[in-house]
N, C-alpha and C. Protein backbone atom coordinates (compact mmCIF):
# COMPACT_ATOMS: atom_id res chain seq x y z
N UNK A 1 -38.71 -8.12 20.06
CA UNK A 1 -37.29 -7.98 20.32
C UNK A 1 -36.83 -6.58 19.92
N UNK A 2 -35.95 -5.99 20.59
CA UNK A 2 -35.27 -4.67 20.50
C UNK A 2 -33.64 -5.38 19.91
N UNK A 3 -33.07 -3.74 19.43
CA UNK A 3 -31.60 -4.53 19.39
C UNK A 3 -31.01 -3.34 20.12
N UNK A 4 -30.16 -3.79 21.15
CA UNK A 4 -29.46 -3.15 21.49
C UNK A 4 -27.66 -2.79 21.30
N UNK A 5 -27.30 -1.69 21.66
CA UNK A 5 -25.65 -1.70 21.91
C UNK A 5 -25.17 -1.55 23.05
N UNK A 6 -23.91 -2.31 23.52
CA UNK A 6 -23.46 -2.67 24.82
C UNK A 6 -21.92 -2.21 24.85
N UNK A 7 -21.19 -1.31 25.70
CA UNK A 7 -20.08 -1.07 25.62
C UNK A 7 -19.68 -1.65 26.87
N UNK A 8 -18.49 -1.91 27.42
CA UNK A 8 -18.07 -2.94 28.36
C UNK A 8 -16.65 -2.26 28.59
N UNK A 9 -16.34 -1.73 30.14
CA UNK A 9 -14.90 -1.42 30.41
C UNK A 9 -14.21 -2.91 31.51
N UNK A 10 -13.43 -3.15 30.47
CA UNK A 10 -12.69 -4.95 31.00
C UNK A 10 -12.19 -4.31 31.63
N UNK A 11 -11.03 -4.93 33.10
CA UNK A 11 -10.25 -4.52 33.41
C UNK A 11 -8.92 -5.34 32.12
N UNK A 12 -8.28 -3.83 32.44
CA UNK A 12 -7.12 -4.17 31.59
C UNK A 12 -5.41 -5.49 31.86
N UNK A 13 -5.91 -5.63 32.97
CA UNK A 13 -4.68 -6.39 33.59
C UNK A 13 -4.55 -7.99 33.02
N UNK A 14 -5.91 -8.32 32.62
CA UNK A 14 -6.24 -9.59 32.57
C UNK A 14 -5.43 -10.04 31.77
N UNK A 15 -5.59 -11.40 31.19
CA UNK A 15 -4.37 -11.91 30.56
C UNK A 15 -5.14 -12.77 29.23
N UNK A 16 -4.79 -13.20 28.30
CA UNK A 16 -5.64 -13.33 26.96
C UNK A 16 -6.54 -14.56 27.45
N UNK A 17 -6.49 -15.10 28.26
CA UNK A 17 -7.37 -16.30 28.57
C UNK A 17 -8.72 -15.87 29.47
N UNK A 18 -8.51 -15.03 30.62
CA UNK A 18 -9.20 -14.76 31.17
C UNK A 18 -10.09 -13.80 30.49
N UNK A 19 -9.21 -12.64 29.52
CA UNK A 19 -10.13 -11.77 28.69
C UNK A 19 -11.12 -12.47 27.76
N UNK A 20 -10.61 -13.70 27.13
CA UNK A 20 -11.65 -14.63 26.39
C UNK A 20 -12.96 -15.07 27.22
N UNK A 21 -12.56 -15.69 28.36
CA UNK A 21 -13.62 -16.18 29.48
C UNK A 21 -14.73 -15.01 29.20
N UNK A 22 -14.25 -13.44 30.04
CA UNK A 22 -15.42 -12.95 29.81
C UNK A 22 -15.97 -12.03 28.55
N UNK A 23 -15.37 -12.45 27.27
CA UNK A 23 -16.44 -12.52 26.63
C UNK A 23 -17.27 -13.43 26.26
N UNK A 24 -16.89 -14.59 27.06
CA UNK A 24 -17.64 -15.55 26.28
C UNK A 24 -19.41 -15.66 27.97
N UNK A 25 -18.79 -14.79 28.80
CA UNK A 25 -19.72 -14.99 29.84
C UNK A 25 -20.26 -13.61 29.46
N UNK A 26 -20.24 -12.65 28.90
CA UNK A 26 -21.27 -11.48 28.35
C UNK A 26 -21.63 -11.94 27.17
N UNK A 27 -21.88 -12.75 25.96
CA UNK A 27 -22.76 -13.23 25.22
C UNK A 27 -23.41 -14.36 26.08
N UNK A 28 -22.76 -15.08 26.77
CA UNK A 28 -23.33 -16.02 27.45
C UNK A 28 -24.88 -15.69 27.91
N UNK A 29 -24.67 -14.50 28.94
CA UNK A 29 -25.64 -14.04 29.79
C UNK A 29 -26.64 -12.92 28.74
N UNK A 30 -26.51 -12.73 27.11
CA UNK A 30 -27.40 -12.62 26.05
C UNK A 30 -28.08 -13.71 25.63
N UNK A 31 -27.39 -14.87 25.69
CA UNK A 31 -28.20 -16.07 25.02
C UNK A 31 -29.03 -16.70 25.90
N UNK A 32 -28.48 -16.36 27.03
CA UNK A 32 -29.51 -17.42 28.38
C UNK A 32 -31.04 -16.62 28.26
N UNK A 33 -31.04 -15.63 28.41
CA UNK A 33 -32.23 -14.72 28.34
C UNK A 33 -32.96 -14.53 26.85
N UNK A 34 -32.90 -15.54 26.04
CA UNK A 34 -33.27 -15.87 24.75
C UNK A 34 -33.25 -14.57 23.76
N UNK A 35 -31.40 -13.84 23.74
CA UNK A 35 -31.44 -12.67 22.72
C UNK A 35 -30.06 -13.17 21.71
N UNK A 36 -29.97 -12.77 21.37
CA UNK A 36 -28.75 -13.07 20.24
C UNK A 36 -28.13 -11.97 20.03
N UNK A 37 -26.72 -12.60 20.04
CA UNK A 37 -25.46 -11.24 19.67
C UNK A 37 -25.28 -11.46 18.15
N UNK A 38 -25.52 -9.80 17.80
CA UNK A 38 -25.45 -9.75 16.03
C UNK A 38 -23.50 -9.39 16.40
N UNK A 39 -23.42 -8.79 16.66
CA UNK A 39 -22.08 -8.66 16.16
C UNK A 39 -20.74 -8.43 17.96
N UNK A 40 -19.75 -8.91 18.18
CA UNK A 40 -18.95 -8.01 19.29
C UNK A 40 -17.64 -7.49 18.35
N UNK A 41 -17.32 -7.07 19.36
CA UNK A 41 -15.34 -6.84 18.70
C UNK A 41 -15.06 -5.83 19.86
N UNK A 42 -13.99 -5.55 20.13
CA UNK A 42 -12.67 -5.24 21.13
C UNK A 42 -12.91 -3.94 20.10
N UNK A 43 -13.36 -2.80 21.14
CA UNK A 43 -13.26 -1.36 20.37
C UNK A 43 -12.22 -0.41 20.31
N UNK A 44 -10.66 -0.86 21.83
CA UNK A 44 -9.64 -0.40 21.86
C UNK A 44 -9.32 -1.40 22.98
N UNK A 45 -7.86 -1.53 22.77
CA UNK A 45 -7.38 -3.05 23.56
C UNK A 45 -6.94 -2.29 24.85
N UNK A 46 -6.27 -1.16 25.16
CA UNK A 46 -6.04 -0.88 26.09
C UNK A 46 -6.17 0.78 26.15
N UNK A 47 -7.08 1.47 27.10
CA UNK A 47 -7.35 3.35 27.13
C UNK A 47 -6.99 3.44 28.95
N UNK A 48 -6.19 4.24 28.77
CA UNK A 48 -6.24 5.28 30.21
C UNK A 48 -7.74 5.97 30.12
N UNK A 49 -7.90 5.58 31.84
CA UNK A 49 -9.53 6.01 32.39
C UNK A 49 -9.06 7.75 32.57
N UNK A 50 -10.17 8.61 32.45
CA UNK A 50 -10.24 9.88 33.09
C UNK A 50 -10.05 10.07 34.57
N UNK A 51 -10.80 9.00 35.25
CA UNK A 51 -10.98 9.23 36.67
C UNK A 51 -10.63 7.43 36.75
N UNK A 52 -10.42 6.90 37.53
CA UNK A 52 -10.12 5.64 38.31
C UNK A 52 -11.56 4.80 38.13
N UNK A 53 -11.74 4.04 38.00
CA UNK A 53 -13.02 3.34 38.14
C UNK A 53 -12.65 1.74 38.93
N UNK A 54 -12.74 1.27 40.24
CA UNK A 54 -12.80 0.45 41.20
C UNK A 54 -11.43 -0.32 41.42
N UNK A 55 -10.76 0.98 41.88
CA UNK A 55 -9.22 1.28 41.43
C UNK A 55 -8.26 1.08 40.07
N UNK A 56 -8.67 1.24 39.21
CA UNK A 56 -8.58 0.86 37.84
C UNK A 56 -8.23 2.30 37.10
N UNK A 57 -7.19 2.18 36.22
CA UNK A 57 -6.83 3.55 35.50
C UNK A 57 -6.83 3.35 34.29
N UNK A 58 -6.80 1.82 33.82
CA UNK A 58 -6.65 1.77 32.31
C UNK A 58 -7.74 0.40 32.14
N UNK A 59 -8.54 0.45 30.95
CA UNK A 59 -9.75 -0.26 30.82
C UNK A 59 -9.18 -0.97 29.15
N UNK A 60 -9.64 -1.95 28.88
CA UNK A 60 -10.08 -2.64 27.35
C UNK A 60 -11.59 -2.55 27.26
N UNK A 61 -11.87 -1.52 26.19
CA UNK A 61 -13.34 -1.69 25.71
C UNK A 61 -13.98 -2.24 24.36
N UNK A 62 -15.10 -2.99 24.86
CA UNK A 62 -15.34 -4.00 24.13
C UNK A 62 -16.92 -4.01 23.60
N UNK A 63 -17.36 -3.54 22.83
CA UNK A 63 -18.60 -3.29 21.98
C UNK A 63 -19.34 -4.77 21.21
N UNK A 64 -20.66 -4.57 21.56
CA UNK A 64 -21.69 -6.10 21.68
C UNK A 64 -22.92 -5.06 20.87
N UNK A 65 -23.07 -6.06 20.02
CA UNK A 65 -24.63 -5.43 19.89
C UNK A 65 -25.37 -6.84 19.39
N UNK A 66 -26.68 -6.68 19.80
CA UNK A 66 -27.32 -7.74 20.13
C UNK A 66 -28.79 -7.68 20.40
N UNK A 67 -29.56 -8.33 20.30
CA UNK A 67 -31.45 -8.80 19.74
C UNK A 67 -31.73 -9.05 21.11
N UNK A 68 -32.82 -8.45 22.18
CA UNK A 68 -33.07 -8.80 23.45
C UNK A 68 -34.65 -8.61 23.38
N UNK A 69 -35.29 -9.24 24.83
CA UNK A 69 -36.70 -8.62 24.84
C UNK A 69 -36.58 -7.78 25.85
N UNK A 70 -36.99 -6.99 26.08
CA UNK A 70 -36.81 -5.12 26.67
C UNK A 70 -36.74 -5.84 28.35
N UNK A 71 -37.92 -6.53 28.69
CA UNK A 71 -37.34 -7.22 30.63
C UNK A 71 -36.34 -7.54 30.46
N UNK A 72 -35.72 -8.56 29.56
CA UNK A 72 -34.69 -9.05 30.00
C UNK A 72 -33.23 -8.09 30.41
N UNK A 73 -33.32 -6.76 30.13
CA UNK A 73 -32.74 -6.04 30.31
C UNK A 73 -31.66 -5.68 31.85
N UNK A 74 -32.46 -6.11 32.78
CA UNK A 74 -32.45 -5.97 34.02
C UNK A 74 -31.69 -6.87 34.14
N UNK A 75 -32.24 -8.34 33.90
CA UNK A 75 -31.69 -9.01 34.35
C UNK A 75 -30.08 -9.35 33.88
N UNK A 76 -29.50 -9.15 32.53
CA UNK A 76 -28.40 -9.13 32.15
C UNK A 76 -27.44 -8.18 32.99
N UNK A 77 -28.30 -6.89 32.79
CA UNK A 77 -27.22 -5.97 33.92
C UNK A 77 -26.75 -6.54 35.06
N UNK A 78 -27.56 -6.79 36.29
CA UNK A 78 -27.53 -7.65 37.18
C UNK A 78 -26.24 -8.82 37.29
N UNK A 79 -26.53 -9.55 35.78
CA UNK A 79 -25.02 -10.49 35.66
C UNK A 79 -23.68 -9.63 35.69
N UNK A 80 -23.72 -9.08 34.98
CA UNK A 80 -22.67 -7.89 34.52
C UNK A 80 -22.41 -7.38 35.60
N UNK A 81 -23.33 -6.36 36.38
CA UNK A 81 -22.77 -5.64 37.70
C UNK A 81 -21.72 -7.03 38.49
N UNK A 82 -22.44 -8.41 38.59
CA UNK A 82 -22.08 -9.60 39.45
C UNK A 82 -20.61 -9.32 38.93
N UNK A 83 -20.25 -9.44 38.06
CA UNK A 83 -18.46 -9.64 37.08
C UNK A 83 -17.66 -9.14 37.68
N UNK A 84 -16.63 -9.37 38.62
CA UNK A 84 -15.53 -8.44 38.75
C UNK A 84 -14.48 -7.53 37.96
N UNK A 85 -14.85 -8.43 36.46
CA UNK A 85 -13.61 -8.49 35.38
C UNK A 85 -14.05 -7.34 34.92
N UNK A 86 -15.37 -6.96 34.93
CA UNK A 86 -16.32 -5.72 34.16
C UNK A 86 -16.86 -4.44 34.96
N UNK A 87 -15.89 -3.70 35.10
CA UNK A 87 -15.52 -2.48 35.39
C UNK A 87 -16.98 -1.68 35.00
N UNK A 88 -17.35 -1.40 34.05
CA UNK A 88 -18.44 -0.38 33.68
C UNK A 88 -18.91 -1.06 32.35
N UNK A 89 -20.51 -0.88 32.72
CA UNK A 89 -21.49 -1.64 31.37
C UNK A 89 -22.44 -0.36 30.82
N UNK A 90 -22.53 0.18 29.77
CA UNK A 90 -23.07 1.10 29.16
C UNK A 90 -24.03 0.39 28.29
N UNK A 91 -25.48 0.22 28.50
CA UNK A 91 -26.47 -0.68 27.23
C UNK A 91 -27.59 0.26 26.98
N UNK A 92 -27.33 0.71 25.64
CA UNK A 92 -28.17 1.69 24.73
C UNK A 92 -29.16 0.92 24.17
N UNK A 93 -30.72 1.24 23.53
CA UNK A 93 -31.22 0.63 22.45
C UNK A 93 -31.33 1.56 20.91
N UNK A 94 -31.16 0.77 20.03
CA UNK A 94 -31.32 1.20 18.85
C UNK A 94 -31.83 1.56 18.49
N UNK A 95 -32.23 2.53 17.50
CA UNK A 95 -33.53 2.93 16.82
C UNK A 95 -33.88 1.66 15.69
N UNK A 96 -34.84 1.62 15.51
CA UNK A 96 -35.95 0.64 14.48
C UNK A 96 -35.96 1.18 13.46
N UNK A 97 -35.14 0.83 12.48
CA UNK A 97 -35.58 1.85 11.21
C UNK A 97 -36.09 0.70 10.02
């Protein structure tokens, strides 16, 4: 297992129910692929974008970090790209120290 970090641009429009939904469908799609989320949290509730992202000017970003096996990698993205709600997915791995 690797651990990785995951940054996530929500769209901002959503409303506190729907913003719950998808976090609970981006750990979701960590646990199906047998990894575990060490920690999430909401890294700023609402940022003006630089440039527009899929007509979108203002994003909620939301930081995951979490225990994966290195294939399963693909396949989580894959869910994520699927999301409408999820604007842009950034997934780093950690160093091993």
């Amino acid at each position: 297992m690797s651990t990785y970090e995951a940054m996530f641009l929500i769209d901002a429009r959503l409303d506190e129910k729907a913003v719950n939904a998808v976090f609970d469908q981006i750990k979701e799609a960590i646990t199906k692929n047998d990894g575990s989320v060490i920690s999430s949290r909401i890294w700023s509730e609402k940022r003006r974008l630089y440039f527009p992202i899929k007509k979108q000017y203002e994003a909620m970003y939301y930081l995951v970090n979490f225990d994966l096996q290195p294939d399963s990698i693909d396949k989580i993205r894959q869910v994520y790209r699927l999301n409408e709600n999820i604007l842009r997915v950034l997934i780093t791995k950690l160093d091993s120290r």
